[in-house]
Protein backbone atom coordinates (compact mmCIF):
# COMPACT_ATOMS: atom_id res chain seq x y z
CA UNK A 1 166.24 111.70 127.42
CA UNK A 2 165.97 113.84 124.22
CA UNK A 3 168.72 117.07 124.75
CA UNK A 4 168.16 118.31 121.47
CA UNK A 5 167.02 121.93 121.35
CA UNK A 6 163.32 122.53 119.98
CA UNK A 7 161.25 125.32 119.45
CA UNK A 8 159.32 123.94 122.37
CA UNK A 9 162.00 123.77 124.69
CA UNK A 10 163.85 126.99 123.07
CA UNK A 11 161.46 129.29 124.93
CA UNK A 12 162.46 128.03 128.19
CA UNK A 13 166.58 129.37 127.67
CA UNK A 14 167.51 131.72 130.00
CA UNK A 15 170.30 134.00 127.84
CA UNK A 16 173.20 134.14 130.30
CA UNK A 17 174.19 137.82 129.32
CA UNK A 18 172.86 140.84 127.33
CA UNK A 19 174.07 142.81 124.52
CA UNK A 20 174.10 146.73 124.99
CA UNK A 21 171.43 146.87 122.12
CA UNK A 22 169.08 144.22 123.95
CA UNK A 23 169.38 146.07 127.29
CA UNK A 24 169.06 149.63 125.66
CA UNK A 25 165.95 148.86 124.46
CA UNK A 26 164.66 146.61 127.89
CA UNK A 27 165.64 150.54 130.18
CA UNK A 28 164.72 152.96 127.42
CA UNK A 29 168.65 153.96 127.27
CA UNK A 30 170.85 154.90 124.20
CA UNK A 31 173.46 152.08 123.45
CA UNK A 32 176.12 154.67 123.85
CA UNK A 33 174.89 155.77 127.29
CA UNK A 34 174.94 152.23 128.54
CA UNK A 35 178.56 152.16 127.17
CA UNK A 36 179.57 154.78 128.69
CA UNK A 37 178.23 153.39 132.19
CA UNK A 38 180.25 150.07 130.96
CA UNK A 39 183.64 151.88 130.80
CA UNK A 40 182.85 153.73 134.16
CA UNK A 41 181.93 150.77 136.05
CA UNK A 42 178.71 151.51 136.93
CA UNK A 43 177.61 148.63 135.40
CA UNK A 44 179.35 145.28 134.95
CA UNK A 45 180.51 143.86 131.94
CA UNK A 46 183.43 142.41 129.70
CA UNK A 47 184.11 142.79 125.84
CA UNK A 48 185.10 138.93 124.77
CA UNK A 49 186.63 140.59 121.43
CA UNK A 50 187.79 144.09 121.14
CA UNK A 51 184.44 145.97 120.27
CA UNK A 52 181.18 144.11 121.20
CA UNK A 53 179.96 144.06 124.88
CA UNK A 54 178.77 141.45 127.05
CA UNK A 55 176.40 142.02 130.15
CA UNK A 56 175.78 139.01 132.36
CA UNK A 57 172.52 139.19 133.30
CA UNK A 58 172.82 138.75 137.37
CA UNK A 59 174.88 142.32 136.78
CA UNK A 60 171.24 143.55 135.32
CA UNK A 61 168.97 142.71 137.64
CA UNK A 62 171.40 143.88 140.80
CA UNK A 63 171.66 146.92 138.95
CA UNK A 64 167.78 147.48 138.78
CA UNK A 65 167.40 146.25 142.62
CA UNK A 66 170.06 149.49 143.63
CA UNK A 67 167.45 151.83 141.43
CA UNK A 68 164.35 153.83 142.71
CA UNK A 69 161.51 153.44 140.49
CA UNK A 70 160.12 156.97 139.39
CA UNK A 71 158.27 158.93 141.86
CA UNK A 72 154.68 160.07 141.43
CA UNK A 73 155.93 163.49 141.42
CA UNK A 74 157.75 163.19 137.96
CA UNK A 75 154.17 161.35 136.99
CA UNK A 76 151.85 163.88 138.04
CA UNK A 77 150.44 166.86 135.86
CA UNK A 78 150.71 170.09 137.03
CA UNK A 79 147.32 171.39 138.76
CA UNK A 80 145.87 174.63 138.13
């Protein structure tokens, strides 16, 4: 069996955790705001050095399962 890595096989990695950058841009957040939700512990997370982040990505998708998608009321244009 051939365990060298591929740009075949590559595709099929699952990253294990996010950076703040990656997951600002996957929610449409500023890096700062998701920060800030880091330090609050609204969202899990651990800093293996002493600035950069680390989100595991189970801590993600919980955190999207708790959320309510937007309502059709925020979509809807106003009628005259």
């Amino acid at each position: 069996m051939n365990d060298r890595l591929t740009s075949e096989n590559m595709n099929k990695i699952t990253p294990k955790f996010m950076t703040p950058r990656a997951l600002s841009s996957r929610w449409n957040l500023h890096e700062e705001s998701l920060r800030r939700m880091l330090r609050q512990g609204k969202l899990a997370g651990f800093k293996p050095g002493s600035k950069s982040w680390r989100i595991p990505v189970s801590s993600v998708e919980e955190y999207e399962a708790t959320i309510s998608p937007p309502t059709k009321l925020n979509q809807q244009k106003p009628t005259r």
